[in-house]
Protein backbone atom coordinates (compact mmCIF):
# COMPACT_ATOMS: atom_id res chain seq x y z
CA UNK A 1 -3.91 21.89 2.48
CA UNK A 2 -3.44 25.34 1.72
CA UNK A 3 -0.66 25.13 -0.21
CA UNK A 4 0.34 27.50 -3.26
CA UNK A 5 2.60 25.38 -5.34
CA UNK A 6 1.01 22.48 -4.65
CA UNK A 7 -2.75 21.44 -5.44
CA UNK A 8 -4.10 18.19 -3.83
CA UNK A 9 -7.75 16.36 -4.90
CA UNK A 10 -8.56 13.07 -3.39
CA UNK A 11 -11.74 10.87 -4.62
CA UNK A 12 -12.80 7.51 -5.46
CA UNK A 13 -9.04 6.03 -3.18
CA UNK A 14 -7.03 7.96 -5.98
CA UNK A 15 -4.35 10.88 -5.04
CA UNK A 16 -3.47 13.30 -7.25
CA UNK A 17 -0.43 15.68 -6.28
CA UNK A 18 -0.05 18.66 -8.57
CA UNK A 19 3.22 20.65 -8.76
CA UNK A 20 1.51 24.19 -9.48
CA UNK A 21 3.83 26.18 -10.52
CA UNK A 22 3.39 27.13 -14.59
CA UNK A 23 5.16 30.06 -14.46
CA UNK A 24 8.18 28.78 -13.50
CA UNK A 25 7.51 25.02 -15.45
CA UNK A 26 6.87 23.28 -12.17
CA UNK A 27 10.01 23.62 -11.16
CA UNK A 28 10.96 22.58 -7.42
CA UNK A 29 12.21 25.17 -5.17
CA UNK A 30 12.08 25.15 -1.15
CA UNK A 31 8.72 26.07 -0.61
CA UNK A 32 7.52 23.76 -3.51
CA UNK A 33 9.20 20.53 -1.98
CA UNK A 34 8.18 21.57 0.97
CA UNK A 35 4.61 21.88 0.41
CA UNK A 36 5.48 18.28 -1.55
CA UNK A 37 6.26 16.76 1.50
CA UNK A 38 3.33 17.80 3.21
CA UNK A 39 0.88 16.88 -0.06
CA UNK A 40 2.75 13.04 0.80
CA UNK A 41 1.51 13.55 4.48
CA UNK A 42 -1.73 13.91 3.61
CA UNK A 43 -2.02 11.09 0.68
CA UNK A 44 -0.93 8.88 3.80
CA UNK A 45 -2.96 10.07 6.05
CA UNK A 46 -6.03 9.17 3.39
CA UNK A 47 -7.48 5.67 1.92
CA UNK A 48 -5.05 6.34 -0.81
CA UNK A 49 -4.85 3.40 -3.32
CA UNK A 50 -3.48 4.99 -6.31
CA UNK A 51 -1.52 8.14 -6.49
CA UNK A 52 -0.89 10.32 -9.46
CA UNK A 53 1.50 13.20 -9.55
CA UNK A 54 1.57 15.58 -12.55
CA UNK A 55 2.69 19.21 -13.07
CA UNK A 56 0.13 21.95 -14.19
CA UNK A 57 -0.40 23.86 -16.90
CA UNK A 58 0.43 22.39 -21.08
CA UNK A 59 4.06 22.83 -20.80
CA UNK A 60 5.82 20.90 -17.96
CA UNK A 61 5.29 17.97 -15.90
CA UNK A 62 8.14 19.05 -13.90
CA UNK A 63 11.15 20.86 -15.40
CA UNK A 64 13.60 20.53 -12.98
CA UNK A 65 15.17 21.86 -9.80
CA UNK A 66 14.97 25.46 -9.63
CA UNK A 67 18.42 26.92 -11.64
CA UNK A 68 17.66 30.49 -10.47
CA UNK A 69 17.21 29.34 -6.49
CA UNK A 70 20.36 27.49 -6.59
CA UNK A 71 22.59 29.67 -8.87
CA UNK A 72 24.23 31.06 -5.17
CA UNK A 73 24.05 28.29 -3.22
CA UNK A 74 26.95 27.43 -0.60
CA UNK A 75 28.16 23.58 -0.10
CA UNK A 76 26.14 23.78 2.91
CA UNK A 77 22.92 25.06 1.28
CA UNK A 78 23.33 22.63 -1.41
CA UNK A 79 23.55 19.28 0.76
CA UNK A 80 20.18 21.05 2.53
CA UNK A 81 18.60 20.95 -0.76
CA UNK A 82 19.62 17.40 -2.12
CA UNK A 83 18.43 15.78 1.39
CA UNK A 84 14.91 18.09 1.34
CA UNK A 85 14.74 16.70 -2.65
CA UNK A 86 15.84 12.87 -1.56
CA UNK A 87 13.07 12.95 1.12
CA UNK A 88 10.53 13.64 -1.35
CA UNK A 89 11.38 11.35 -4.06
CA UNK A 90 12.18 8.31 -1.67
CA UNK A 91 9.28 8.63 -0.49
CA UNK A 92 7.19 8.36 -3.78
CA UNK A 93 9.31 5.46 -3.97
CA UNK A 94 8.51 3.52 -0.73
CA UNK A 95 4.70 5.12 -0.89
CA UNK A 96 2.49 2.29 0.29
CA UNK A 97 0.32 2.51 -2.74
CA UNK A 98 1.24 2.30 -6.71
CA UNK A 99 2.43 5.64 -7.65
CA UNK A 100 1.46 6.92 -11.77
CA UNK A 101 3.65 9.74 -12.79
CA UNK A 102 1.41 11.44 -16.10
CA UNK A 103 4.22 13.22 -17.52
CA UNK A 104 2.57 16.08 -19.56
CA UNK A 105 5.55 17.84 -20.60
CA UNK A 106 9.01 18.93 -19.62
CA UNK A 107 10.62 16.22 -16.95
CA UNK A 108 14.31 17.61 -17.04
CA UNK A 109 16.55 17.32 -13.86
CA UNK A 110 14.47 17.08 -10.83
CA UNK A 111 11.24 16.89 -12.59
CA UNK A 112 12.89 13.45 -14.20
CA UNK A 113 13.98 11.98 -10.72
CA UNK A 114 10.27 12.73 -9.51
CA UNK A 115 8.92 10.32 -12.85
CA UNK A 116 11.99 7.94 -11.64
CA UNK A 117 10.92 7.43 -8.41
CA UNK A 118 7.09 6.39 -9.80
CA UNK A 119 6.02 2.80 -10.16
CA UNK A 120 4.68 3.76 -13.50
CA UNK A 121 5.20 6.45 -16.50
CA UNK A 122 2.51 7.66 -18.62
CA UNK A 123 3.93 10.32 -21.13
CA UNK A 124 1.96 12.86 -23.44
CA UNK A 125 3.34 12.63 -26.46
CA UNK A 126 4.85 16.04 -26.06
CA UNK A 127 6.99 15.10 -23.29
CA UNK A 128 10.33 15.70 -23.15
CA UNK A 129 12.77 13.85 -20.59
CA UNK A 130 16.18 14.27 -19.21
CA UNK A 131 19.13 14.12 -16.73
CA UNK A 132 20.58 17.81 -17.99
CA UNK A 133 22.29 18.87 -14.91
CA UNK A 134 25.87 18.45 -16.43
CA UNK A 135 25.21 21.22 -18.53
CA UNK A 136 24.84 23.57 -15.59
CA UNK A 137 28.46 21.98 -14.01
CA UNK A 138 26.57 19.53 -11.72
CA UNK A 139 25.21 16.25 -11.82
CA UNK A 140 21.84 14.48 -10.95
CA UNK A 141 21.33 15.32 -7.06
CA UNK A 142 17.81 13.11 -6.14
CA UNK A 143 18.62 10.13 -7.61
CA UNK A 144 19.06 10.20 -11.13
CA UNK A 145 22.26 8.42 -11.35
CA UNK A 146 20.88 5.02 -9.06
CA UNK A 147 17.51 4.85 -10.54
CA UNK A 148 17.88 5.97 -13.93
CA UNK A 149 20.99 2.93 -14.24
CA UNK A 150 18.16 0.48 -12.87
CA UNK A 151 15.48 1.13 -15.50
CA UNK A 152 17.32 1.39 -18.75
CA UNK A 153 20.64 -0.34 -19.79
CA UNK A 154 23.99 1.23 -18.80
CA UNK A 155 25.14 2.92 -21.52
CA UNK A 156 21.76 4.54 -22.33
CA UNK A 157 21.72 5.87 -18.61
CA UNK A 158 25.65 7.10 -18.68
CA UNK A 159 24.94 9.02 -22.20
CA UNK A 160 21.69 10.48 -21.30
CA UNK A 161 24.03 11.51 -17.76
CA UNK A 162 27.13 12.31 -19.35
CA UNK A 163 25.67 14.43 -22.79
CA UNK A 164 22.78 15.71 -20.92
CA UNK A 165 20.54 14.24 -23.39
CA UNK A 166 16.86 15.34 -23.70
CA UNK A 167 14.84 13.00 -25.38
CA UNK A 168 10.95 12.81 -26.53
CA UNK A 169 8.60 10.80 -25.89
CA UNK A 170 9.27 8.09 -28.43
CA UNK A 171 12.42 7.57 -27.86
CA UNK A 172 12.19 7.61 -23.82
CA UNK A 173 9.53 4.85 -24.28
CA UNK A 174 11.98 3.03 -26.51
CA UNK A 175 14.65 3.47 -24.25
CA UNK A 176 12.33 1.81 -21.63
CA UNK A 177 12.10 5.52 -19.52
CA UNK A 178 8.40 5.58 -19.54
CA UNK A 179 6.00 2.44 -20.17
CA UNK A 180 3.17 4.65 -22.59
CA UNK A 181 3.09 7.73 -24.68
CA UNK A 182 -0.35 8.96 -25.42
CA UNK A 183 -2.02 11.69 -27.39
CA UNK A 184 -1.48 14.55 -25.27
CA UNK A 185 -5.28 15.30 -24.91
CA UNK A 186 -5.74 12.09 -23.97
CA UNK A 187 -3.29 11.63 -20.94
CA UNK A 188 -5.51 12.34 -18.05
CA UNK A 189 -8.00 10.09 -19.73
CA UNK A 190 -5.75 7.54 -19.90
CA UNK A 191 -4.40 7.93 -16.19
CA UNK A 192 -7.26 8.45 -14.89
CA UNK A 193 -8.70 5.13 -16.54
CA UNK A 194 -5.45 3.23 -14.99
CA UNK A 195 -5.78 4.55 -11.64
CA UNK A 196 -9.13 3.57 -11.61
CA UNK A 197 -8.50 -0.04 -12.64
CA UNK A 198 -5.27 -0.26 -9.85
CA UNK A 199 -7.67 1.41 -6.87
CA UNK A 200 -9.92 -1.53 -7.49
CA UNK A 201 -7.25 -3.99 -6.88
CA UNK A 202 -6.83 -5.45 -3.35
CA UNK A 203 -5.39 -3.08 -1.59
CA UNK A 204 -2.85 -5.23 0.84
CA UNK A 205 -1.72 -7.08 -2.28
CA UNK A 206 -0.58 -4.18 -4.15
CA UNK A 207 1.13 -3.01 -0.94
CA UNK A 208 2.80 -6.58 -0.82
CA UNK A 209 3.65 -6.39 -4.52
CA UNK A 210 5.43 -2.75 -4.52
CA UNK A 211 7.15 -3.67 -1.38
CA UNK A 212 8.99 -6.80 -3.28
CA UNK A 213 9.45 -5.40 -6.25
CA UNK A 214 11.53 -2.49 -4.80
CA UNK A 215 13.38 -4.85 -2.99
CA UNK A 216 15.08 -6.17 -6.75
CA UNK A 217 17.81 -4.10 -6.17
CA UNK A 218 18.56 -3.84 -3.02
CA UNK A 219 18.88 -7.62 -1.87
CA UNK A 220 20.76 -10.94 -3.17
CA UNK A 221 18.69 -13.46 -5.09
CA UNK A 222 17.86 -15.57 -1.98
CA UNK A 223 17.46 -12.73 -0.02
CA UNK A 224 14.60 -11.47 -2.23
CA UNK A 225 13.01 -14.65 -2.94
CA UNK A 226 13.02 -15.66 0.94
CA UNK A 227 11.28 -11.88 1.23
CA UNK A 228 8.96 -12.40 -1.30
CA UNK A 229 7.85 -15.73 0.03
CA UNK A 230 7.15 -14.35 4.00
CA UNK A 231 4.81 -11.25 2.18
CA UNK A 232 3.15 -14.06 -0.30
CA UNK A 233 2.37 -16.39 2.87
CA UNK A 234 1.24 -13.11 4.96
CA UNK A 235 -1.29 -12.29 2.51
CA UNK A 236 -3.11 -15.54 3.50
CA UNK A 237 -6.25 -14.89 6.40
CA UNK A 238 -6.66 -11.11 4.92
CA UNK A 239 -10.18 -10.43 3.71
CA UNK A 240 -9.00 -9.74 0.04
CA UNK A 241 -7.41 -12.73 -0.16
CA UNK A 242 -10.48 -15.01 1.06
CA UNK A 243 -12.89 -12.47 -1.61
CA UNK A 244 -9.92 -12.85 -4.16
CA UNK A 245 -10.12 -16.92 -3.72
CA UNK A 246 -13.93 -17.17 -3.26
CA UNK A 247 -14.86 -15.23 -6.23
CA UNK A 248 -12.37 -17.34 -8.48
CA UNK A 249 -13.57 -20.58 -6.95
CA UNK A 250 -17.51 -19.02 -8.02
CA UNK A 251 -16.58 -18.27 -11.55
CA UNK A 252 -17.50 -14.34 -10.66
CA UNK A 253 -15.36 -10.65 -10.71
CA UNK A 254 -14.18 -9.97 -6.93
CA UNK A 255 -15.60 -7.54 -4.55
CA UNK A 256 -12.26 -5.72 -2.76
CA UNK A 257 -12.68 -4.13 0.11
């Protein structure tokens, strides 16, 4: 885990995932996604219940690809970099656990696919959010266009595409982009306090839950319900789901494993 653009702390079944690069705003170059990647391996690899990513510093969650890395880039080079950038935020997507993005600052480009592909959006109320990559001639490469259409209405997601639109907090959570802003000092309180509450959930049901839910817009109606229904029944015989049961049944707070 030696990784310099990357810090990674595990305790207590949360994950936290640090882009570390505050000179630059967090922004993602090679090495950076690579050591990304890698910082995923390991929150696998771990009891990881809950994980957080965030970007360091007071500035930037994460503000983007990195413009100066890609300035030369060849069609070749470029379809390496979308598919290294697509790995990583796919698989914040399909990570087996709830995933909080605490979006302390900039989240422009890249850094706003990352806070996309979460389950859930915490901003600081300095945040600042967008899909600007039409003002550099290109347009969202790791996602932007699929997910940001699937979280707020159409025509908020083409003009925030087409105008390159950055927007604060306030208006992202109006626009349905993040679910809370918070006072900035109080955003890894806040997190923290969430993560906290989701790592004491049972674990297999929150697995089951994401699962479904992701599967809203990729299957027909019946398709979803039918999948829904075989995870629901599945759930049944687990040892969360007898404590879940027994504990309600006892009139007392469950004990997850």
């Amino acid at each position: 885990m030696d990784w310099e653009t990357v810090s990674f702390d595990h305790e207590n079944h949360v994950t936290t995932i640090t882009v570390d690069r505050p000179d630059r705003l967090n922004a993602l170059n090679v090495e950076t996604l690579e050591a990304f990647d890698e910082a995923l391996d390991e929150a696998a690899a771990r009891d990881t219940r809950v994980l957080v990513v965030t970007g360091a510093g007071d500035d930037a969650f994460v503000a983007g690809a990195d413009i100066a890395y890609m300035k030369d880039m060849s069609v070749a080079d470029a379809q390496t970099y979308a598919e290294l950038g697509h790995r990583v935020v796919n698989r914040l997507e399909s990570f087996r656990a709830p995933v909080i993005a605490a979006v302390n600052g900039y989240a422009f480009g890249g850094g706003c696919e990352v806070a996309l592909a979460a389950d859930i959006r915490v901003a600081s109320e300095r945040a600042v959010l967008g899909q600007t990559e039409i003002d550099l001639g290109i347009v969202p490469g790791w996602g932007g266009t699929q997910r940001l259409a699937r979280l707020v209405n159409d025509e908020v997601a083409r003009r925030l595409v087409f105008f390159g639109e950055r927007v604060d907090a306030q208006d992202a959570d109006q626009y349905g982009l993040v679910g809370d802003v918070v006072a900035h000092d109080q955003l890894d309180a806040v997190v923290a306090d969430m993560a906290a509450d989701l790592a004491e959930k049972p674990a297999f049901a929150l697995q089951s839950a994401k699962e479904a839910l992701n599967q809203v817009h990729r299957m027909h109606l019946d398709a979803g319900l039918q999948y829904e229904q075989r995870l629901w029944s599945g759930l049944f015989g687990t040892e969360d789901q007898k404590e879940g049961m027994t504990a309600f049944v006892e009139d007392r707070e469950p004990n997850f494993e």
